[in-house]
Protein backbone atom coordinates (compact mmCIF):
# COMPACT_ATOMS: atom_id res chain seq x y z
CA UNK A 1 -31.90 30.12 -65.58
CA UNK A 2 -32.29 28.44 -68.91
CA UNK A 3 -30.07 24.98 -67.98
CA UNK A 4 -31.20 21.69 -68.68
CA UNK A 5 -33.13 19.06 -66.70
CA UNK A 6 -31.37 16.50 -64.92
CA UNK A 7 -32.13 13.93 -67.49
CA UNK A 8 -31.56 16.15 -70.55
CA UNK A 9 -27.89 16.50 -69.17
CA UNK A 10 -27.95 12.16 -68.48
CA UNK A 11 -29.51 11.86 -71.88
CA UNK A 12 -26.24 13.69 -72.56
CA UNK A 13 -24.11 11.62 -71.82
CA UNK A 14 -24.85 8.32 -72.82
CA UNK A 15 -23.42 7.95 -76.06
CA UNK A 16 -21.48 11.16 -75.63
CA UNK A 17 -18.04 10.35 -74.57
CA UNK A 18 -15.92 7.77 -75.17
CA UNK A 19 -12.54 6.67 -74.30
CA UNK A 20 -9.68 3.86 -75.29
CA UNK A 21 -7.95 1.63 -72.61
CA UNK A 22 -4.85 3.23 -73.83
CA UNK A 23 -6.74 6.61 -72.92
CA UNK A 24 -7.47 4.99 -69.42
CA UNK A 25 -4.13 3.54 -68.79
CA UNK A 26 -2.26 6.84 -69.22
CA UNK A 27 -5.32 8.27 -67.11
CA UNK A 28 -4.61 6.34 -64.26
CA UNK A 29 -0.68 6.02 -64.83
CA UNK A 30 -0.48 2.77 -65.60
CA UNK A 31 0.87 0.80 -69.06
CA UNK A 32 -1.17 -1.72 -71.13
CA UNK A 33 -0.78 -4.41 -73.65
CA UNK A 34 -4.31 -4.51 -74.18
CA UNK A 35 -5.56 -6.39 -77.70
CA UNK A 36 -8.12 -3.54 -78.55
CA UNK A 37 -6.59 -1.07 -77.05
CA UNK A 38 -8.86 1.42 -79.43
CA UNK A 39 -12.10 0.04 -78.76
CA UNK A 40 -14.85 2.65 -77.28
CA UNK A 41 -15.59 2.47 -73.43
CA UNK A 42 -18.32 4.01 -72.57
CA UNK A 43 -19.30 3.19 -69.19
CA UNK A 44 -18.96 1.83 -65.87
CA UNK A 45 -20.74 -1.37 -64.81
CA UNK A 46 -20.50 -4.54 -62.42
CA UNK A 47 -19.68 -7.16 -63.95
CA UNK A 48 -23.25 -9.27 -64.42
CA UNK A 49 -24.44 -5.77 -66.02
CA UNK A 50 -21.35 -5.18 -68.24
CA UNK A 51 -21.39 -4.78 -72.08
CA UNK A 52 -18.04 -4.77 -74.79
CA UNK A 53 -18.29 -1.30 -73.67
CA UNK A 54 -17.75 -1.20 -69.67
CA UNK A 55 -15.05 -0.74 -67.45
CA UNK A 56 -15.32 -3.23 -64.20
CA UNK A 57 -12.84 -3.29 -61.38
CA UNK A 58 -11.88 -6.30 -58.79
CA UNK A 59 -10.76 -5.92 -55.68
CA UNK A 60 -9.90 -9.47 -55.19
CA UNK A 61 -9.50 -13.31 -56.28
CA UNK A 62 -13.41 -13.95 -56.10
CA UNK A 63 -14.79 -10.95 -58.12
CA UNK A 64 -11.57 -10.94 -60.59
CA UNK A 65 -13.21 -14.08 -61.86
CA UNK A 66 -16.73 -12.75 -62.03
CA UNK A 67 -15.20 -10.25 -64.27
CA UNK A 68 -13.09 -12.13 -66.90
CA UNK A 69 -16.61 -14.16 -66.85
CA UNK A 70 -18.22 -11.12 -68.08
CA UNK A 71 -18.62 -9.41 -71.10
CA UNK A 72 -16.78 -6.31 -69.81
CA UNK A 73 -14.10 -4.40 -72.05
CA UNK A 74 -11.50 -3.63 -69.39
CA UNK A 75 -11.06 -5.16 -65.90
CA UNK A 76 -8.89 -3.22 -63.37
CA UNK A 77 -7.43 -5.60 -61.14
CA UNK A 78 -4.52 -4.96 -58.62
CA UNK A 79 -1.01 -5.16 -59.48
CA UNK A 80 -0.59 -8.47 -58.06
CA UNK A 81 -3.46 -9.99 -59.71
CA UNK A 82 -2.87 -13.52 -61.59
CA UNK A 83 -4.29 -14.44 -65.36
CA UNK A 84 -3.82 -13.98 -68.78
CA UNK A 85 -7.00 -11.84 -69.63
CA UNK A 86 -6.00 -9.36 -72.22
CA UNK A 87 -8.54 -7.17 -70.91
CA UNK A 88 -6.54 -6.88 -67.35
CA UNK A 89 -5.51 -3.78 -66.30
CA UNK A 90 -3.19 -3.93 -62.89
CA UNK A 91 -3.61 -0.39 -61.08
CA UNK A 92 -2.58 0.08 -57.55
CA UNK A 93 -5.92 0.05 -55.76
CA UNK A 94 -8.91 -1.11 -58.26
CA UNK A 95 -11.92 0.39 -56.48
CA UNK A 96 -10.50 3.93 -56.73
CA UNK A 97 -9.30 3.81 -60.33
CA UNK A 98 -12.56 2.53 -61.27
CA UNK A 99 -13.90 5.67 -59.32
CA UNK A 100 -11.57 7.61 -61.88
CA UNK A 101 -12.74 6.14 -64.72
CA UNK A 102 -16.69 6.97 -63.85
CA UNK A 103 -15.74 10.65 -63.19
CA UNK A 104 -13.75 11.01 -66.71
CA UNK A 105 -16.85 9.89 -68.39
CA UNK A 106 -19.67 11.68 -66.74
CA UNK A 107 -17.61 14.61 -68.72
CA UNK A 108 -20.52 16.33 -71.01
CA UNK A 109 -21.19 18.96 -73.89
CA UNK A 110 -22.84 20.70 -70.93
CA UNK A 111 -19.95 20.79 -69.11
CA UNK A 112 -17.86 21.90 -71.41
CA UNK A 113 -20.37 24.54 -72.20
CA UNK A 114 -20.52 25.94 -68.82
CA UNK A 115 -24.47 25.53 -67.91
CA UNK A 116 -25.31 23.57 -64.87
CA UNK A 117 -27.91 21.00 -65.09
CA UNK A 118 -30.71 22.20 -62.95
CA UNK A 119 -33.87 20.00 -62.43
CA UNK A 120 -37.06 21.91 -62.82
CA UNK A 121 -38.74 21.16 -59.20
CA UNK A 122 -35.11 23.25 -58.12
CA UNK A 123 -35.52 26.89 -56.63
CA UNK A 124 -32.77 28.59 -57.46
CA UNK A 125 -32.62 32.55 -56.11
CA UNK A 126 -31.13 35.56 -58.28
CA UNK A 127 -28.11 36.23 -57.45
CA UNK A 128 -27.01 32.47 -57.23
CA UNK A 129 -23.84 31.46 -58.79
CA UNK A 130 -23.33 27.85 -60.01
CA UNK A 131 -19.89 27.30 -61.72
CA UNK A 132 -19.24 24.11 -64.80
CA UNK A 133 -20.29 21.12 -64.21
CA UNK A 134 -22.89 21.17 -61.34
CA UNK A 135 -25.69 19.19 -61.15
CA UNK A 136 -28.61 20.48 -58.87
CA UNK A 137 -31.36 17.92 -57.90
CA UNK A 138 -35.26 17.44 -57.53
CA UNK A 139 -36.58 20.21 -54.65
CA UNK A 140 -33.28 21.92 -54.15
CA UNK A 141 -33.57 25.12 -52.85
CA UNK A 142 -30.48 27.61 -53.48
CA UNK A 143 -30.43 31.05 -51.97
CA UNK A 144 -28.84 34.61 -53.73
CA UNK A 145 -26.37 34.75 -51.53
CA UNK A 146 -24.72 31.25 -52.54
CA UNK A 147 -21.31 30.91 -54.78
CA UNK A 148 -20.77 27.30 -56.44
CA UNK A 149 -17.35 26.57 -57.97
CA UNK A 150 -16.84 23.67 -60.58
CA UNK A 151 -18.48 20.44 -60.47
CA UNK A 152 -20.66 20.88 -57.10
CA UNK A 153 -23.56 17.96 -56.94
CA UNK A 154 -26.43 18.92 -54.63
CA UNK A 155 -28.60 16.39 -54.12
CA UNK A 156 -31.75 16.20 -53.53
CA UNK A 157 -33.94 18.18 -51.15
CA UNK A 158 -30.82 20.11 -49.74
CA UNK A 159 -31.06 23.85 -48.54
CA UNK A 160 -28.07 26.05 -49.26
CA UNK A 161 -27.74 29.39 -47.96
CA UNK A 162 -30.81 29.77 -45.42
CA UNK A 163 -30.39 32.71 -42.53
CA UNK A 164 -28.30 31.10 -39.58
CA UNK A 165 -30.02 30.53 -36.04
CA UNK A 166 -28.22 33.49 -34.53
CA UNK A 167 -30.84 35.27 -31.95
CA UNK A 168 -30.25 37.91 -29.57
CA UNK A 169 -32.22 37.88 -26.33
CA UNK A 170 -33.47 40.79 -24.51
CA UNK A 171 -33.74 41.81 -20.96
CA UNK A 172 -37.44 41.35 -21.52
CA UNK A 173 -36.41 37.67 -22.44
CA UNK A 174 -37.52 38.28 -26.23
CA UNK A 175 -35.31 37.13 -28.88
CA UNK A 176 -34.15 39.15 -31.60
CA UNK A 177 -32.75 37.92 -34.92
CA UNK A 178 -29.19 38.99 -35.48
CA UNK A 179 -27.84 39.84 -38.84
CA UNK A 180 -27.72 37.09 -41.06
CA UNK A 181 -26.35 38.91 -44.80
CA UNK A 182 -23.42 36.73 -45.54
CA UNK A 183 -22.60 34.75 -48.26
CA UNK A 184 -22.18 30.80 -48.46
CA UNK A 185 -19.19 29.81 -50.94
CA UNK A 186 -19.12 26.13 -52.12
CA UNK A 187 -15.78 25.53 -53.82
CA UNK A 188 -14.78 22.98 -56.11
CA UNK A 189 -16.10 19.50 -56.41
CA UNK A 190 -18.10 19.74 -53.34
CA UNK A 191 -20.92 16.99 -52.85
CA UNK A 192 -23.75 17.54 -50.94
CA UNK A 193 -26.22 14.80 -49.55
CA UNK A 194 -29.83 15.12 -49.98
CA UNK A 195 -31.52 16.84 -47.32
CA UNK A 196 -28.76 18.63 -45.83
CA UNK A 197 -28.73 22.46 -44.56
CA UNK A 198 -25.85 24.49 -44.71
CA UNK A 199 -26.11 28.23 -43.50
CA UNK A 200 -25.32 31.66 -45.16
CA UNK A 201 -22.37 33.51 -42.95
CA UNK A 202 -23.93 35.85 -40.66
CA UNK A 203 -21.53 38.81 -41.54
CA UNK A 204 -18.70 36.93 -43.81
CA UNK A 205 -19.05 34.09 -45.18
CA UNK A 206 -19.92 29.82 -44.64
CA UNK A 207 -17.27 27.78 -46.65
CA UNK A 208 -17.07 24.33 -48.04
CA UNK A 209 -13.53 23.92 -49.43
CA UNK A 210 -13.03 21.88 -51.90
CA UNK A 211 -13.59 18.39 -52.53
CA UNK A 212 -15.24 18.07 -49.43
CA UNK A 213 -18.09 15.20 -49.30
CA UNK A 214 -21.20 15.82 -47.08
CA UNK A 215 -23.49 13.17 -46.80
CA UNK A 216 -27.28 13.05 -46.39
CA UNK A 217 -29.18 15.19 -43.20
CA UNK A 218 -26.27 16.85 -42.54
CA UNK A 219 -26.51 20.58 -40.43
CA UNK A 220 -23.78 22.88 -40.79
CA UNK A 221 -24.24 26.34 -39.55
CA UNK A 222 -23.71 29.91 -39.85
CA UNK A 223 -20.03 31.38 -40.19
CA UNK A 224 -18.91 27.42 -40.29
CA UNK A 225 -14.96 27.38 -42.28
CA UNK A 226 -14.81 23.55 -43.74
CA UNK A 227 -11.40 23.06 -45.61
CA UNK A 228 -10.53 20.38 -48.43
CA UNK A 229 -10.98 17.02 -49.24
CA UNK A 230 -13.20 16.46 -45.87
CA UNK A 231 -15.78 13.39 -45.13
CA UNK A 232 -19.07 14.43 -43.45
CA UNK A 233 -21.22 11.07 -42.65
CA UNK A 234 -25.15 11.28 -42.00
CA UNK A 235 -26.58 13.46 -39.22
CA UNK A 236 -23.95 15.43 -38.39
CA UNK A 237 -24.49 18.76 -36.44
CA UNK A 238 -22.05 21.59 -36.64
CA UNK A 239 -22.78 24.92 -34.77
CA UNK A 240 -22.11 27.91 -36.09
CA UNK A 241 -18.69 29.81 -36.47
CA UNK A 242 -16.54 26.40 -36.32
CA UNK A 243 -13.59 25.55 -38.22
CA UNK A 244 -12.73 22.00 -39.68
CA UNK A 245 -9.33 21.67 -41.20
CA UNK A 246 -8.40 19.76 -44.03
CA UNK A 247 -8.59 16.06 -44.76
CA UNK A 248 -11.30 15.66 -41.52
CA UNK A 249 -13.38 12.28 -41.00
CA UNK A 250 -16.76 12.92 -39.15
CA UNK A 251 -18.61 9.67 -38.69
CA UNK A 252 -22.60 9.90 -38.58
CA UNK A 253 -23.97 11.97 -35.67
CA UNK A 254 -21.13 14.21 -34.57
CA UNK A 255 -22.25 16.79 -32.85
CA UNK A 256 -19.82 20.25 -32.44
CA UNK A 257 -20.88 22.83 -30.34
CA UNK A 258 -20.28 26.40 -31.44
CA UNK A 259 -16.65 28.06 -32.19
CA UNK A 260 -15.43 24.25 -32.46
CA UNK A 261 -11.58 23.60 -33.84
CA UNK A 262 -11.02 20.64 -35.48
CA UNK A 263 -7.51 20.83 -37.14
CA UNK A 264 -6.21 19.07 -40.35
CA UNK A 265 -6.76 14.98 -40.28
CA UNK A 266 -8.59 14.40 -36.80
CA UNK A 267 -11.12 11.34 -37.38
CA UNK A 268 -14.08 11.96 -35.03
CA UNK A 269 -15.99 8.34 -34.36
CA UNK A 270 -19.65 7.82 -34.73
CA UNK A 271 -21.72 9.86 -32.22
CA UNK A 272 -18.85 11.61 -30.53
CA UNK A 273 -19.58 15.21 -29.39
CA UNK A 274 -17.12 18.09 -29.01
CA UNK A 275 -17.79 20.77 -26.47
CA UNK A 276 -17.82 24.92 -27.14
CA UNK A 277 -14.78 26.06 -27.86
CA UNK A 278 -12.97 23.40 -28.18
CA UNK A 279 -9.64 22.20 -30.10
CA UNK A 280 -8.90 18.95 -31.69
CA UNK A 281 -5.60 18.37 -33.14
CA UNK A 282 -3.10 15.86 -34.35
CA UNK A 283 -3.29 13.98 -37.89
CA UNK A 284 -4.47 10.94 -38.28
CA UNK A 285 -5.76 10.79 -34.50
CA UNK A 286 -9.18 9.42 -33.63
CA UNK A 287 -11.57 10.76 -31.05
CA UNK A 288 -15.06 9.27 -29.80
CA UNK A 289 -17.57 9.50 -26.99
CA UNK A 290 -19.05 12.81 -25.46
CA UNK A 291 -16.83 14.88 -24.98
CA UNK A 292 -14.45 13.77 -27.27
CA UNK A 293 -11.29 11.83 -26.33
CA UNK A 294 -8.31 10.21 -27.85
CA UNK A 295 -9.72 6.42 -28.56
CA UNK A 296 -7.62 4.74 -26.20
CA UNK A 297 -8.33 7.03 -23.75
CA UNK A 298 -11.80 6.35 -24.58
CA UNK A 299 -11.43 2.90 -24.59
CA UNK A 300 -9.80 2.48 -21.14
CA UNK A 301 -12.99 5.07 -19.69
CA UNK A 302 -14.75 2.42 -21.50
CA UNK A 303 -13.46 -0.48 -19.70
CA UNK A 304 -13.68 1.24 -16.28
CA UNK A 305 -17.06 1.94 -16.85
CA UNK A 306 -17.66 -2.09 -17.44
CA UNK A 307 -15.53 -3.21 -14.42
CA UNK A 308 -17.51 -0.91 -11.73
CA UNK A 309 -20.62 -2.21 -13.28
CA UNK A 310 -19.54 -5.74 -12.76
């Protein structure tokens, strides 16, 4: 496809992009008195690796002091946060902001020039789309029938767009593969953890909305509707032709049998499973075990469990 290696796009960067603290103050909201105010950052760093040039962030007492100890250019520190450091910055929560900072500076001539950086050990199919911005690993394999917005990371060894498991059996107990000529549509600032599998729609379409995080040796199948901003942990398994709303926490090794719905906030714990056909629902709720329950629900099964054991 003509795009650039992974490390001609990291070779790139460094030394690419730079930006002020007054730049990173008005970034993240924030005012500063800071002395140099113009000096160049350039990068992120913990503090024992920092340079003049990094941005460090400390969540508390303990590593504020490993960073004024450093030879870091800007500390973000929270609000409350005592000292005198000119290099303070006091931001609202540290860790995030510093988060902020990273993504503003991974910001490349290749983004800005639309090409994807694509490692060479990649496969990527004709008829693949790949928007600004995305970065496609080592052994990567991306099928025609995938659609990539802006700023989609696929790491490494992932398959994207592979026929769903969707067989028809016969009276003569054969099985017979059903249609599987959809499309798989990756929106926005998607990230996708090495190793994972996510299906092409059968007839319409699989869809990661965006800024959804999957993590690594993840399964989603065919027909599967994922909406924004969602957290998928390790080993997750999600049939085909379920629908996760927005702002959903899976823990590792969930397990969602087919035509699933989750709706918009439900936190599933670690190894809870969720029967066909089911609904989830209600904001901010947490479920766990197999089949899924509210936690304290759970938690009194739980203890009921312990007492006729005893």
């Amino acid at each position: 496809m003509g795009a650039p290696a992974l490390e001609d796009a990291a070779a790139g960067r460094r030394g690419n992009l730079f930006m002020t603290a007054k730049e990173i103050a008005k970034l993240l909201g924030v005012s500063t008195e800071y002395a140099n105010s113009a000096a160049g950052l350039t990068q992120v760093s913990a503090p024992e690796d920092a340079s003049s040039d990094s941005i460090v962030f400390a969540q508390d007492d303990r590593a504020l002091a490993a960073a004024v100890a450093s030879h870091a250019g800007l500390i973000l520190a929270k609000q409350d946060a005592t000292g005198d450091d000119v290099r303070i910055l006091r931001v609202r929560d540290p860790r995030y902001a510093f988060a902020l900072c990273a993504r503003e500076l991974k910001h490349t001539s290749v983004e800005a020039k639309a090409i994807p950086a694509v490692h060479p050990s990649a496969v990527i199919e004709d008829g693949a789309v790949m928007g600004p911005g995305c970065v496609i690993s080592p052994n990567v394999t991306v099928y025609g029938c995938v659609r990539m917005g802006k700023r989609v990371v696929v790491q490494a060894g992932a398959v994207l767009g592979a026929m769903g498991f969707g067989y028809v059996r016969g009276a003569d107990g054969a099985y017979l593969l059903s249609p599987q000529q959809g499309l798989l549509v990756i929106e926005d600032d998607v990230e996708i953890g090495a190793n994972t599998t996510i299906d092409r729609g059968a007839l319409g379409e699989t869809r990661i909305g965006a800024g959804t995080k999957i993590d690594n040796q993840v399964h989603i199948g065919h027909n599967v509707v994922i909406g924004k901003n969602v957290v998928i942990a390790a080993q997750v398994g999600i049939s085909g032709s379920c629908t996760i709303g927005d702002g959903v926490v899976m823990a590792g090794q969930v397990g969602l049998g087919d035509h699933v719905t989750i709706g918009p906030g439900v936190i599933l714990g670690g190894a809870s499973g969720v029967f066909p056909g089911k609904t989830l629902t209600g904001p901010g709720q947490m479920f766990m075990g197999v089949p899924a329950e509210p936690l304290k629900d759970y938690l009194k099964n739980v203890a009921r469990v312990r007492r006729l054991k005893g």
